[in-house]
N, C-alpha and C. Protein backbone atom coordinates (compact mmCIF):
# COMPACT_ATOMS: atom_id res chain seq x y z
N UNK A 1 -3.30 17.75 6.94
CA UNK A 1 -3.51 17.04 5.69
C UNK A 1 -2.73 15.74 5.73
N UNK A 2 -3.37 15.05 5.24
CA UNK A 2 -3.18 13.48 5.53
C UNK A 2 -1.81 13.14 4.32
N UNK A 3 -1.28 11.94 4.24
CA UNK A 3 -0.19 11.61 3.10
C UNK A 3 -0.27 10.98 1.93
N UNK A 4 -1.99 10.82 1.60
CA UNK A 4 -2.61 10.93 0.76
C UNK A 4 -3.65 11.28 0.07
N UNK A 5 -4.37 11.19 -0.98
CA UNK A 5 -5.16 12.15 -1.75
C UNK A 5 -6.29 11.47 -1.33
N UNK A 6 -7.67 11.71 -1.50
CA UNK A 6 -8.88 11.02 -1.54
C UNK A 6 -9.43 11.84 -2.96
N UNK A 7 -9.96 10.59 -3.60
CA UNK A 7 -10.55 10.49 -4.66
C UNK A 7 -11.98 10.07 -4.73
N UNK A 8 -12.72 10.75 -5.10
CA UNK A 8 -14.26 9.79 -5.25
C UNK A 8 -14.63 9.53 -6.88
N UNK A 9 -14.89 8.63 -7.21
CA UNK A 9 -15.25 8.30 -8.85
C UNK A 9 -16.55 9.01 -8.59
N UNK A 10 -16.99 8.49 -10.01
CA UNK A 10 -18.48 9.26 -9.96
C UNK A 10 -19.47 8.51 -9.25
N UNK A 11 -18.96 7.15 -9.48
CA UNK A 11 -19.97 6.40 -9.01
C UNK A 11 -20.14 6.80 -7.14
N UNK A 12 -19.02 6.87 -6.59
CA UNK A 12 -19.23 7.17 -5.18
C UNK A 12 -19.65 8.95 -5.11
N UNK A 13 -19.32 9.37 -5.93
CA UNK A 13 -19.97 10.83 -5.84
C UNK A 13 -21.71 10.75 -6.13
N UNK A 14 -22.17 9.81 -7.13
CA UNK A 14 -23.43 9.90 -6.74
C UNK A 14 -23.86 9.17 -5.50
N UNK A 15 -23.30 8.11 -5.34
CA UNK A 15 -23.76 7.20 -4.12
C UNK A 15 -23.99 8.66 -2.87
N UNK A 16 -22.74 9.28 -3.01
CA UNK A 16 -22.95 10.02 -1.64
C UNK A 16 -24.30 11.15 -1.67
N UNK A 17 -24.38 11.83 -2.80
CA UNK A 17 -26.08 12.13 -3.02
C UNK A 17 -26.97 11.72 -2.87
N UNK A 18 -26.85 10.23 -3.06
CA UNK A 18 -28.49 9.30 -3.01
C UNK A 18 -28.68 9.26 -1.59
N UNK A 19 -27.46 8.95 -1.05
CA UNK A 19 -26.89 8.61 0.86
C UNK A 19 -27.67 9.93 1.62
N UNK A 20 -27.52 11.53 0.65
CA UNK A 20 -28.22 12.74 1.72
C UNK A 20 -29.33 12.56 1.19
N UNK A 21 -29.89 12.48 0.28
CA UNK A 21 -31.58 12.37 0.13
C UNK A 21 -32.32 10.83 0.65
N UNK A 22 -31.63 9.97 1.39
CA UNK A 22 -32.29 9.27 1.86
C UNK A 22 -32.88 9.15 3.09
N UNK A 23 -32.62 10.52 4.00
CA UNK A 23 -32.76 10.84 5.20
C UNK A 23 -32.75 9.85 5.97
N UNK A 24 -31.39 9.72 5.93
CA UNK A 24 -31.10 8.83 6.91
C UNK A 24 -30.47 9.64 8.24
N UNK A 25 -29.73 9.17 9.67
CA UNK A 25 -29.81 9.93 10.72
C UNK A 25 -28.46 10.16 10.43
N UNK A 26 -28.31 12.52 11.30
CA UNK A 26 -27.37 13.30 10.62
C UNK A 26 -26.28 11.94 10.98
N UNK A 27 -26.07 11.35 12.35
CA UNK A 27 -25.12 11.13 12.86
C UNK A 27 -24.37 9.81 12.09
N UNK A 28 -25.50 9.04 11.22
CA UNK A 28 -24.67 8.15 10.10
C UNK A 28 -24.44 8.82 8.87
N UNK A 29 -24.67 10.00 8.86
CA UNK A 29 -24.22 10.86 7.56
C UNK A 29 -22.74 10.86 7.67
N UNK A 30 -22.81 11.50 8.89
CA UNK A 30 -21.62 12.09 9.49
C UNK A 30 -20.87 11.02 9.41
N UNK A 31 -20.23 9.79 9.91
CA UNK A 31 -19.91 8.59 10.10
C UNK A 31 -19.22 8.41 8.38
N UNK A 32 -19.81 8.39 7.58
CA UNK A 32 -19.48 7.99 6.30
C UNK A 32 -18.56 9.14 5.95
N UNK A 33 -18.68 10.53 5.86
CA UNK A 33 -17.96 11.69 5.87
C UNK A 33 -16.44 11.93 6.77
N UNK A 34 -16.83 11.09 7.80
CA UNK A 34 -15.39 10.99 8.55
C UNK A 34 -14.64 9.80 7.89
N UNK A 35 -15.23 8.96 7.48
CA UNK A 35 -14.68 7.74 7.35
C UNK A 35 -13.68 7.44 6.12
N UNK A 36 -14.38 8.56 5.10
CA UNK A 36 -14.14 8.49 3.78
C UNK A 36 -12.95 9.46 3.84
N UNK A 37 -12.59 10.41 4.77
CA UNK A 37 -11.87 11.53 5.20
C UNK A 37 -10.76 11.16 5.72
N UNK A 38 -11.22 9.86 6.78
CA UNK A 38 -9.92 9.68 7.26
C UNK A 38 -8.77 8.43 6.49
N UNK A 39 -9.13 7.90 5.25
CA UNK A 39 -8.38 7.36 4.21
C UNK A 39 -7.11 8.23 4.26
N UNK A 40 -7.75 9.78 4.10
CA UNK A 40 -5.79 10.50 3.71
C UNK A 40 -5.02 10.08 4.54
N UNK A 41 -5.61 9.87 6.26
CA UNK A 41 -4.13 9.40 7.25
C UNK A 41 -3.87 8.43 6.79
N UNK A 42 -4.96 7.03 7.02
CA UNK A 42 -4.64 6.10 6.68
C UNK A 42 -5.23 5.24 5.84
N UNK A 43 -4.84 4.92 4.83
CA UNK A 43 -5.80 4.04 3.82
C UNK A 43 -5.85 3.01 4.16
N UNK A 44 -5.62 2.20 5.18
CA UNK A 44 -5.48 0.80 5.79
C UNK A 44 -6.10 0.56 6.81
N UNK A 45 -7.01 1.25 7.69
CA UNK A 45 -7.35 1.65 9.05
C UNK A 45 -7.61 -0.01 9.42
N UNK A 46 -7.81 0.29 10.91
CA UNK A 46 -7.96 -1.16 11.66
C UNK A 46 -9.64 -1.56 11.21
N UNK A 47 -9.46 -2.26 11.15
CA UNK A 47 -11.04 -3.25 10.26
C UNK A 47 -11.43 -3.64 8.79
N UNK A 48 -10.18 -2.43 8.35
CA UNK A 48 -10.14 -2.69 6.15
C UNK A 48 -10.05 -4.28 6.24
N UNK A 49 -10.51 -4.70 5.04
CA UNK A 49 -10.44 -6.09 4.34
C UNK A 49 -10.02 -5.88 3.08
N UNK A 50 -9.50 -6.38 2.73
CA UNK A 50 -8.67 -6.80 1.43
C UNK A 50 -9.85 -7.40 -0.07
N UNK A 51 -10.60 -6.96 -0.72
CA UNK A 51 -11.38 -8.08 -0.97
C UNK A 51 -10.94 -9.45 -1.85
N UNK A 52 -11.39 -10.29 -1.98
CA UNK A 52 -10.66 -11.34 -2.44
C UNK A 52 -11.59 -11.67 -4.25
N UNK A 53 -11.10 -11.98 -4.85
CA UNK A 53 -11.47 -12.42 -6.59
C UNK A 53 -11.96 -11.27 -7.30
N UNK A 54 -11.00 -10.19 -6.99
CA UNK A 54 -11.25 -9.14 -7.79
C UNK A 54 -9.87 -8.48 -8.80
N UNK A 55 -10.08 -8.59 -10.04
CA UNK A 55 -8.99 -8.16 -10.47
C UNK A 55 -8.02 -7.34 -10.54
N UNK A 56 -8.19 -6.05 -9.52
CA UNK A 56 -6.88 -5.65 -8.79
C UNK A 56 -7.33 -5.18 -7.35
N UNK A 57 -6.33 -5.12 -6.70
CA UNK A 57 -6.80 -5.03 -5.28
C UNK A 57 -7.79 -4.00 -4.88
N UNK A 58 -8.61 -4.44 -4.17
CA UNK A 58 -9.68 -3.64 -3.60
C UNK A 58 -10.07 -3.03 -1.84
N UNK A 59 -10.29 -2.40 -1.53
CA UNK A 59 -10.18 -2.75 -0.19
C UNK A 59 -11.76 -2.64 0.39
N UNK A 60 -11.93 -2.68 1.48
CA UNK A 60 -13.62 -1.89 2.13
C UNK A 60 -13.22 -1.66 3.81
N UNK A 61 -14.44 -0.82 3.74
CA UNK A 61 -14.35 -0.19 5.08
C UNK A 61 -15.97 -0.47 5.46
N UNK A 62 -16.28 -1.52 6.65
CA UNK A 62 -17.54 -1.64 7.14
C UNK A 62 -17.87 -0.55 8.27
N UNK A 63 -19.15 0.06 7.86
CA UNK A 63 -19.73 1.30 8.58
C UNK A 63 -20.97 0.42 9.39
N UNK A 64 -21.12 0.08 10.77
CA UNK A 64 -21.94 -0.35 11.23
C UNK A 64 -21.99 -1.83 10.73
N UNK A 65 -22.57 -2.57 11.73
CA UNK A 65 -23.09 -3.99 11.64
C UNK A 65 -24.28 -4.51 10.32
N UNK A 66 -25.02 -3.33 10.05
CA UNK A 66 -25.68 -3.39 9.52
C UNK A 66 -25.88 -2.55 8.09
N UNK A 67 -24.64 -1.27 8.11
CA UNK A 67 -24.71 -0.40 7.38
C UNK A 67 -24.12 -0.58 6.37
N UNK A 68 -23.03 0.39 6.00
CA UNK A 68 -22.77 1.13 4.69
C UNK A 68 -21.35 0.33 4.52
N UNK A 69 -20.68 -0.06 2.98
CA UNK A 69 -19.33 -0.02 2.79
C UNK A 69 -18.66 0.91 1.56
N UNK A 70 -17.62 1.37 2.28
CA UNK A 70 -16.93 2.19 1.48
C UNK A 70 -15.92 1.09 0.60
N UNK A 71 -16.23 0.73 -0.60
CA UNK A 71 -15.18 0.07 -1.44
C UNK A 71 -13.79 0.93 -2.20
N UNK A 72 -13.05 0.72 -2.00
CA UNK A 72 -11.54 1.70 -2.66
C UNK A 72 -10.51 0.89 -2.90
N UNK A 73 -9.81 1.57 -3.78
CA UNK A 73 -8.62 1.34 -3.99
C UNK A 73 -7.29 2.27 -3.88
N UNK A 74 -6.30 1.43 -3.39
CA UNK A 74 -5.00 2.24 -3.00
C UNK A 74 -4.19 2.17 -4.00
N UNK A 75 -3.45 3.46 -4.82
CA UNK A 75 -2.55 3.26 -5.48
C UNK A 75 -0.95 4.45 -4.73
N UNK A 76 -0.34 3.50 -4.58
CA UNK A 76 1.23 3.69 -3.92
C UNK A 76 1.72 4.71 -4.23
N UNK A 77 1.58 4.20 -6.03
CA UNK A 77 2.82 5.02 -6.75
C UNK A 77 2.49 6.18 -6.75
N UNK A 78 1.29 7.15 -6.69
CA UNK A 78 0.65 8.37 -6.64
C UNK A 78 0.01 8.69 -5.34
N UNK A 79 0.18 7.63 -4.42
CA UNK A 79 -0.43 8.66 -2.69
C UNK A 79 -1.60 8.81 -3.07
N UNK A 80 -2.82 7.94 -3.54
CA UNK A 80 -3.98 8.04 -3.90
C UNK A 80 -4.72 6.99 -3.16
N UNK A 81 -6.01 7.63 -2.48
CA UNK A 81 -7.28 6.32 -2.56
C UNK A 81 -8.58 6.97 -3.70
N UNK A 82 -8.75 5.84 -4.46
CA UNK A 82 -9.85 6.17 -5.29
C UNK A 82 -10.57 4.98 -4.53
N UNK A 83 -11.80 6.27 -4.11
CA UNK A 83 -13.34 5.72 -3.45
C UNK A 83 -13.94 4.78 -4.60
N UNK A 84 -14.61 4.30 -4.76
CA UNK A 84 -15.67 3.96 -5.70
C UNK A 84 -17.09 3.50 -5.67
N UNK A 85 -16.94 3.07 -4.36
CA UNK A 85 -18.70 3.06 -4.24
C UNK A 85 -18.37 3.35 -2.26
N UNK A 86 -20.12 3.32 -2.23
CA UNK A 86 -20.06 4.26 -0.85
C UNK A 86 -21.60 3.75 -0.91
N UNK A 87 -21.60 2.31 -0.86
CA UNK A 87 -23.24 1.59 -0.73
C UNK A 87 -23.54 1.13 0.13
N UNK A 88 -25.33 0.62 0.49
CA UNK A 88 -25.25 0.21 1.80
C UNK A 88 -25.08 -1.65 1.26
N UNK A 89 -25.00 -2.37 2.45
CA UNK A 89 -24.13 -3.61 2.26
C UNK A 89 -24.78 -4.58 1.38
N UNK A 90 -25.95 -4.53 1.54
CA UNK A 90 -26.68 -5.36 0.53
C UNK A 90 -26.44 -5.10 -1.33
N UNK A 91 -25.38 -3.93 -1.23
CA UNK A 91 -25.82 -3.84 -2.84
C UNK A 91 -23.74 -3.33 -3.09
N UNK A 92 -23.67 -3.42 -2.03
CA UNK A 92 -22.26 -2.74 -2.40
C UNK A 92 -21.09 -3.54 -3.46
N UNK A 93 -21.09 -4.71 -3.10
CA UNK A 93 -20.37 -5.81 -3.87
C UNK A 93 -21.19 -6.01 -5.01
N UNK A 94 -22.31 -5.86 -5.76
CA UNK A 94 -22.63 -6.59 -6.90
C UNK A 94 -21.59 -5.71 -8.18
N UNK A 95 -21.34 -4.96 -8.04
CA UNK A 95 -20.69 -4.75 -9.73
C UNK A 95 -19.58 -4.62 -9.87
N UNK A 96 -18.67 -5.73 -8.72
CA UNK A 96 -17.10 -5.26 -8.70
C UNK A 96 -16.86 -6.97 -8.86
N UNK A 97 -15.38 -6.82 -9.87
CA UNK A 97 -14.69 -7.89 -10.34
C UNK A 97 -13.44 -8.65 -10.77
């Protein structure tokens, strides 16, 4: 067990439903499931970005060249990542600010 919590809002809890009924392939299922998993080691992993003009820090995790981003946030004081979206790239950034 990792040294922090993983959290999914609702919004990434449905995202990840829409993600299995879109039959997409097992092995990018899988990919997003590890990815989102391995936040508890590290919420910072090599490739996070920081995002920039958002009113509190945000981070993302790019899944493929072409795929999916996991948007989250790290909070310190509680050993928490809250997920919040888990979209593919074209739509992932529109409702964050």
């Amino acid at each position: 067990m990792g040294s922090y919590s993983v959290i999914l809002s609702e919004n990434a809890y449905r995202d990840l439903k829409k993600i299995d009924r879109l039959k997409l392939p097992q092995q990018q299922i899988v990919r997003i499931f590890k990815a989102v998993k391995s936040l508890e080691d590290d919420p910072r992993p090599r490739g996070c970005k920081k995002l920039e003009g958002t009113s509190i820090p945000l981070y993302r995790i790019k899944l493929g060249r072409k795929g999916y981003r996991i948007v989250y946030q790290i909070n310190e004081a509680s050993k928490t990542v809250d997920v919040l979206y888990i979209r593919d790239r074209r739509t992932a950034y529109r409702h964050i600010r």
